[in-house]
N, C-alpha and C. Protein backbone atom coordinates (compact mmCIF):
# COMPACT_ATOMS: atom_id res chain seq x y z
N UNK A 1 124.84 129.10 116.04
CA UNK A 1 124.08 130.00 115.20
C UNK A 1 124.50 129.79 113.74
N UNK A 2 123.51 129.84 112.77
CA UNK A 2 124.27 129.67 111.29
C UNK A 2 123.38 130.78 110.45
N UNK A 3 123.88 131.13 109.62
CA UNK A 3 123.72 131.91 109.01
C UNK A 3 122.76 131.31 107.80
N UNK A 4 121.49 131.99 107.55
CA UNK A 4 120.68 131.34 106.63
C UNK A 4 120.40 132.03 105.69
N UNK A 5 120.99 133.72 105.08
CA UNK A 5 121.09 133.70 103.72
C UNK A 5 122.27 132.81 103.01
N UNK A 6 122.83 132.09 103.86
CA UNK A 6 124.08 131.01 102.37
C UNK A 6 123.41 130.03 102.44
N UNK A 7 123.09 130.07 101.10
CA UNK A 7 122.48 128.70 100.71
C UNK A 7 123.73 127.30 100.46
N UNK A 8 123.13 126.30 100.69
CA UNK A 8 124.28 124.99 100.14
C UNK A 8 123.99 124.91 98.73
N UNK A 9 125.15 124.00 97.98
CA UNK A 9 124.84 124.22 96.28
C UNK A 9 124.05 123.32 96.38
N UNK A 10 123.29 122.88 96.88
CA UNK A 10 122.26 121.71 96.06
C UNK A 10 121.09 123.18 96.05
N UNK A 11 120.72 123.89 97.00
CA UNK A 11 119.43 124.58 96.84
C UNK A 11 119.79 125.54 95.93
N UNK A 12 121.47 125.88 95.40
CA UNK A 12 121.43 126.80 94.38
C UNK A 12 121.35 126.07 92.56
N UNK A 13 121.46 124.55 93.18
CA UNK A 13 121.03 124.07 91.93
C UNK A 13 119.53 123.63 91.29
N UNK A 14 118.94 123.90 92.53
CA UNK A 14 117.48 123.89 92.17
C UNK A 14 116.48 124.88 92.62
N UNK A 15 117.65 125.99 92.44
CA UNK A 15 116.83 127.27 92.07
C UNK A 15 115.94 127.77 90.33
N UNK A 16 116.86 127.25 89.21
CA UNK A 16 116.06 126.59 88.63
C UNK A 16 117.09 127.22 87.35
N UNK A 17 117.63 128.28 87.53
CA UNK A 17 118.63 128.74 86.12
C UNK A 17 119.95 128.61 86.44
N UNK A 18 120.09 127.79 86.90
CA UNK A 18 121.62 127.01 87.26
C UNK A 18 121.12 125.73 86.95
N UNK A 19 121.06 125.00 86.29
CA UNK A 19 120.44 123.59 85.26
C UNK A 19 120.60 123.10 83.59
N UNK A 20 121.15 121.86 83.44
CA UNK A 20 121.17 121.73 82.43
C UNK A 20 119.97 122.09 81.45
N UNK A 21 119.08 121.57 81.58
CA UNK A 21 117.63 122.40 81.16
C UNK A 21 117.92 123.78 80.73
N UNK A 22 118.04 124.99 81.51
CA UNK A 22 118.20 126.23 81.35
C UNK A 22 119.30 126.08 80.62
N UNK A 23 120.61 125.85 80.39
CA UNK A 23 121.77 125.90 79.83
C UNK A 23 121.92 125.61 78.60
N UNK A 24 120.90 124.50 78.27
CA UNK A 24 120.84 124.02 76.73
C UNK A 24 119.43 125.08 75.94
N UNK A 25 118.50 124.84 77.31
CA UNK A 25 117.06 126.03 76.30
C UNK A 25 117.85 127.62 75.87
N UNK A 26 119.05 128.13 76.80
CA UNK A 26 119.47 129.77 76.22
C UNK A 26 120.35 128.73 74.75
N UNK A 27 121.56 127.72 75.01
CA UNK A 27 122.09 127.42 73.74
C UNK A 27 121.36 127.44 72.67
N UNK A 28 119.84 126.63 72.29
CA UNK A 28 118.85 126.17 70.96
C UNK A 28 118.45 127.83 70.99
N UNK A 29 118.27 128.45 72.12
CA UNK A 29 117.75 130.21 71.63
C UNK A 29 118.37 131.10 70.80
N UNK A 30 119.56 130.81 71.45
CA UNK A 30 121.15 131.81 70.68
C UNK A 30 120.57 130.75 69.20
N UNK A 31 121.06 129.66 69.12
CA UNK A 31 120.85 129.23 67.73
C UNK A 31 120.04 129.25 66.87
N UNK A 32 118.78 129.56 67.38
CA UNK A 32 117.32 129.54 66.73
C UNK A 32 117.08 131.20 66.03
N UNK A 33 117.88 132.16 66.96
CA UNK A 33 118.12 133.28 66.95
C UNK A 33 118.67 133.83 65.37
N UNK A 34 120.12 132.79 65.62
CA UNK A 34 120.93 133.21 64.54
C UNK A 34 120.50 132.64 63.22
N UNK A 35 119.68 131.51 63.08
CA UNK A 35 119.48 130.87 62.11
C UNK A 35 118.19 132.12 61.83
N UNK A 36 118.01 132.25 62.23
CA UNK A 36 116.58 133.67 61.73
C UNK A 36 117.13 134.73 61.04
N UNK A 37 118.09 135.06 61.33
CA UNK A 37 118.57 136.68 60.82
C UNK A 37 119.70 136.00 60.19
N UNK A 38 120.08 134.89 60.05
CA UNK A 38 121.03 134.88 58.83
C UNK A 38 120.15 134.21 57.59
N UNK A 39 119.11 133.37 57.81
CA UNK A 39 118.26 133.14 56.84
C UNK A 39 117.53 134.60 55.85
N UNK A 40 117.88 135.41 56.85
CA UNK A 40 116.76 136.89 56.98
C UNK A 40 117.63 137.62 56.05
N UNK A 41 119.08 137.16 55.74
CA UNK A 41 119.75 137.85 55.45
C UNK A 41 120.42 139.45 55.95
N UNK A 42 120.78 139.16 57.26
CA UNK A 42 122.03 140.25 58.05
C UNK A 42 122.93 140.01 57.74
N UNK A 43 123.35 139.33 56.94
CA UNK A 43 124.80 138.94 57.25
C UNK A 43 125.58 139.72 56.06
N UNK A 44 124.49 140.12 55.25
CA UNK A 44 125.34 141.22 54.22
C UNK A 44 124.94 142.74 54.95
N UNK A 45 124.68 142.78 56.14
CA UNK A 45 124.50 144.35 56.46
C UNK A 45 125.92 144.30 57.76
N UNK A 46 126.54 143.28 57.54
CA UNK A 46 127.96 143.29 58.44
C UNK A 46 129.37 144.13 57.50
N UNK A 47 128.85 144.81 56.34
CA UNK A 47 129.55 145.39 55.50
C UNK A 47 130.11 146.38 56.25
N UNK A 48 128.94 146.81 57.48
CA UNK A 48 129.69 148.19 57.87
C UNK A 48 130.54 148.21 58.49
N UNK A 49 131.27 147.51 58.59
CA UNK A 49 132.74 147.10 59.09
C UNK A 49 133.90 147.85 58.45
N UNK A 50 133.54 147.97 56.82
CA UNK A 50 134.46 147.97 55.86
C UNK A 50 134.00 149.55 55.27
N UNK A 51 133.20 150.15 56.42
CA UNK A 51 132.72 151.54 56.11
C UNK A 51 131.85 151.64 55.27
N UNK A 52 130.68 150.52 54.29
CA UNK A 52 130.19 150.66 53.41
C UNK A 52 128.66 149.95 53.96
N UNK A 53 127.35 150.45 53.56
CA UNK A 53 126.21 149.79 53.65
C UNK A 53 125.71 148.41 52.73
N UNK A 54 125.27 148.09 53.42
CA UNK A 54 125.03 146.28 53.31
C UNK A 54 123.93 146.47 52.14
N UNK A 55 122.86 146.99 51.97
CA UNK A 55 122.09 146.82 51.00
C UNK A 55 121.49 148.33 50.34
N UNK A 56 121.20 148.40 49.27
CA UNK A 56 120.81 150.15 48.37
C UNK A 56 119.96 150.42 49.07
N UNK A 57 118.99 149.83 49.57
CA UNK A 57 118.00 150.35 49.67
C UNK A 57 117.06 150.52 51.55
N UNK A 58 119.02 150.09 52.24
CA UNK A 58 118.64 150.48 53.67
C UNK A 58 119.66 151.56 53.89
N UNK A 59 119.22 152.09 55.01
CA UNK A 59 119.62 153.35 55.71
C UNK A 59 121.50 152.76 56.08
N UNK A 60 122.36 153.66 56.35
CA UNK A 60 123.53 153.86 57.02
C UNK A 60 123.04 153.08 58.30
N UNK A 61 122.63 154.20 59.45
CA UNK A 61 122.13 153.39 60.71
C UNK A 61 121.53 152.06 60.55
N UNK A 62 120.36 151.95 59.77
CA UNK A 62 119.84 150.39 60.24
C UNK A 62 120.21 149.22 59.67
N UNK A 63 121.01 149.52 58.77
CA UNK A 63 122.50 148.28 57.94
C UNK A 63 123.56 148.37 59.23
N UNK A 64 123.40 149.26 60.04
CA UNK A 64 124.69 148.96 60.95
C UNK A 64 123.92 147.92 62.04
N UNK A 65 122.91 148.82 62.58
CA UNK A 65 122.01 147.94 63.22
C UNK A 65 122.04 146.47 63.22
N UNK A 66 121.65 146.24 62.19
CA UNK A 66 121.17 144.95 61.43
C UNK A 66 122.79 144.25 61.33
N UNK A 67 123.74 145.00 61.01
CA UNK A 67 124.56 143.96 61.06
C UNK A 67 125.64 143.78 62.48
N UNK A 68 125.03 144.79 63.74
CA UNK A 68 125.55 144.23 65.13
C UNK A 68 124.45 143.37 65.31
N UNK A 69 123.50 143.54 64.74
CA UNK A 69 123.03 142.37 65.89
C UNK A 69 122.97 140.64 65.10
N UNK A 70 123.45 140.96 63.94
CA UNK A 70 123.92 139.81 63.49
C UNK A 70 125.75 139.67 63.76
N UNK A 71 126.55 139.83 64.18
CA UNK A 71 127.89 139.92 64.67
C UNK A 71 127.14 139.21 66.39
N UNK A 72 126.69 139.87 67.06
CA UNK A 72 126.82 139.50 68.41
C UNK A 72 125.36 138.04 68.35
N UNK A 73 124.71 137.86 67.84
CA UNK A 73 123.92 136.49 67.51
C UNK A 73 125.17 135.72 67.09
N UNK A 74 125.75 135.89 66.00
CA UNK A 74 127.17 134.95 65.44
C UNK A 74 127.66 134.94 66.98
N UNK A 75 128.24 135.80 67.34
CA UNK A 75 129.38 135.54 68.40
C UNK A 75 129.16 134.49 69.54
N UNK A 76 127.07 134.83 69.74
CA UNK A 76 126.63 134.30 70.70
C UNK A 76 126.43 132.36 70.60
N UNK A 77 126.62 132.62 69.17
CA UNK A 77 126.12 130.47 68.81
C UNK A 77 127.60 130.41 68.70
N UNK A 78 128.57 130.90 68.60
CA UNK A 78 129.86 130.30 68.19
C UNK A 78 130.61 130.09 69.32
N UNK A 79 130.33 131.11 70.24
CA UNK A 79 131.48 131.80 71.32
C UNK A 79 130.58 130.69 72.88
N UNK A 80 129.68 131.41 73.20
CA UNK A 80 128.52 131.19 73.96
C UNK A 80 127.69 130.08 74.13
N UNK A 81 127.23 129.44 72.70
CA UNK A 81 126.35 128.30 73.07
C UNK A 81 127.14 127.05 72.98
N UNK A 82 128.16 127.14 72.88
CA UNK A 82 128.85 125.67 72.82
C UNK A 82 129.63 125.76 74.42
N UNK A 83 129.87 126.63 74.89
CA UNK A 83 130.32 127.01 76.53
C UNK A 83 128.91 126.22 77.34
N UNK A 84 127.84 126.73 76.81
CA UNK A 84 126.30 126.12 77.63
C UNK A 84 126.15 125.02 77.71
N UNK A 85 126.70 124.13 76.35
CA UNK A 85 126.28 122.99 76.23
C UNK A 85 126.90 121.93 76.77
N UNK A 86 128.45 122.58 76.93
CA UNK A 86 129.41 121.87 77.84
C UNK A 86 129.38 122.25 78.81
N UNK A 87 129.15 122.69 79.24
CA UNK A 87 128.70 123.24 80.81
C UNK A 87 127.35 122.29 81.73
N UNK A 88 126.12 122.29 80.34
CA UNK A 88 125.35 121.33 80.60
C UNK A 88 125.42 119.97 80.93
N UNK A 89 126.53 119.46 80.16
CA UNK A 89 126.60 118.26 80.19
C UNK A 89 127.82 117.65 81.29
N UNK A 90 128.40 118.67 81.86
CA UNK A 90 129.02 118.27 82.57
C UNK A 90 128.34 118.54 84.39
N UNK A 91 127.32 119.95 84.19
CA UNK A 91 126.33 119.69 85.20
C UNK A 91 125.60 118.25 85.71
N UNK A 92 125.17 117.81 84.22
CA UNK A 92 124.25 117.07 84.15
C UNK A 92 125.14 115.67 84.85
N UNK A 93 126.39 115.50 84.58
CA UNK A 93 127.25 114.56 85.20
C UNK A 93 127.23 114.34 87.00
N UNK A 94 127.35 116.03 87.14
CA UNK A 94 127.91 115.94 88.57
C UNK A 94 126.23 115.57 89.15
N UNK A 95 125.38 116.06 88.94
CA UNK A 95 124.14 115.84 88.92
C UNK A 95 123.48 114.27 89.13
N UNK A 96 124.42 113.43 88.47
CA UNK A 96 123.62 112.38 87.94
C UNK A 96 124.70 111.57 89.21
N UNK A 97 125.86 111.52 88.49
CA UNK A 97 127.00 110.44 89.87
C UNK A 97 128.00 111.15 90.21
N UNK A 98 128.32 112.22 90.59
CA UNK A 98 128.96 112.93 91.89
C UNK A 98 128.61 113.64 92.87
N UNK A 99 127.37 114.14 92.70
CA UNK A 99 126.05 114.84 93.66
C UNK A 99 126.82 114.34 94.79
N UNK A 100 126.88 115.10 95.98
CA UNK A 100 126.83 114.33 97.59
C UNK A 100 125.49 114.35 97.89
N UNK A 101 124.58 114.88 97.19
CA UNK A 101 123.25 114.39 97.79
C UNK A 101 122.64 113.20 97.22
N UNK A 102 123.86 112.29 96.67
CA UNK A 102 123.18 111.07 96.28
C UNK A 102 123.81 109.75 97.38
N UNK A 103 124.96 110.15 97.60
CA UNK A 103 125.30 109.37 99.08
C UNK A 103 125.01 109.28 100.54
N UNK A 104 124.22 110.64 100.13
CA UNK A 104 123.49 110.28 101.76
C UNK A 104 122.74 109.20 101.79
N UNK A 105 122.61 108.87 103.30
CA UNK A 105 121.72 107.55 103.26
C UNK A 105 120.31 108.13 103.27
């Protein structure tokens, strides 16, 4: 008898977000992300760190706003997308010549 909710890793690697593909498209997102709102200029509403608002003419709340979600975009291309990309490429390895589903006959 075997048990057929455990999948083997080959069918959990082509389930489809376990893939280099997926791993590099969230990395260019996080980056595409951050390059928007730092072009956009958030990165002076990260003042509220230092207890003070980022620009005259925004609110307390949405200078804080504005500058978590530029802190966790930063965190995410610095911290996060370089983890994806090496992750990818070393998928993409086992993938390519260590697979055991490439030695079967």
């Amino acid at each position: 008898m075997t048990n057929k909710s455990i999948k083997p890793p080959s069918a959990a690697r082509s389930s489809g977000w376990i893939s280099p593909h997926s791993f590099l498209s969230v990395a260019v997102t996080l980056s595409v992300f951050f390059m928007l709102v730092h072009l956009v200029g958030f990165r002076e509403h990260t003042a509220f760190l230092s207890g003070t608002t980022g620009a005259v003419g925004v609110g307390t709340r949405l200078s804080t706003f504005y500058g978590v979600i530029y802190i966790l975009l930063y965190l995410g291309c610095v911290v996060i997308a370089p983890i994806l990309v090496l992750a990818a490429g070393m998928l993409a390895f086992w993938q390519k010549f260590l697979s055991p589903d490439k030695h079967l006959p």
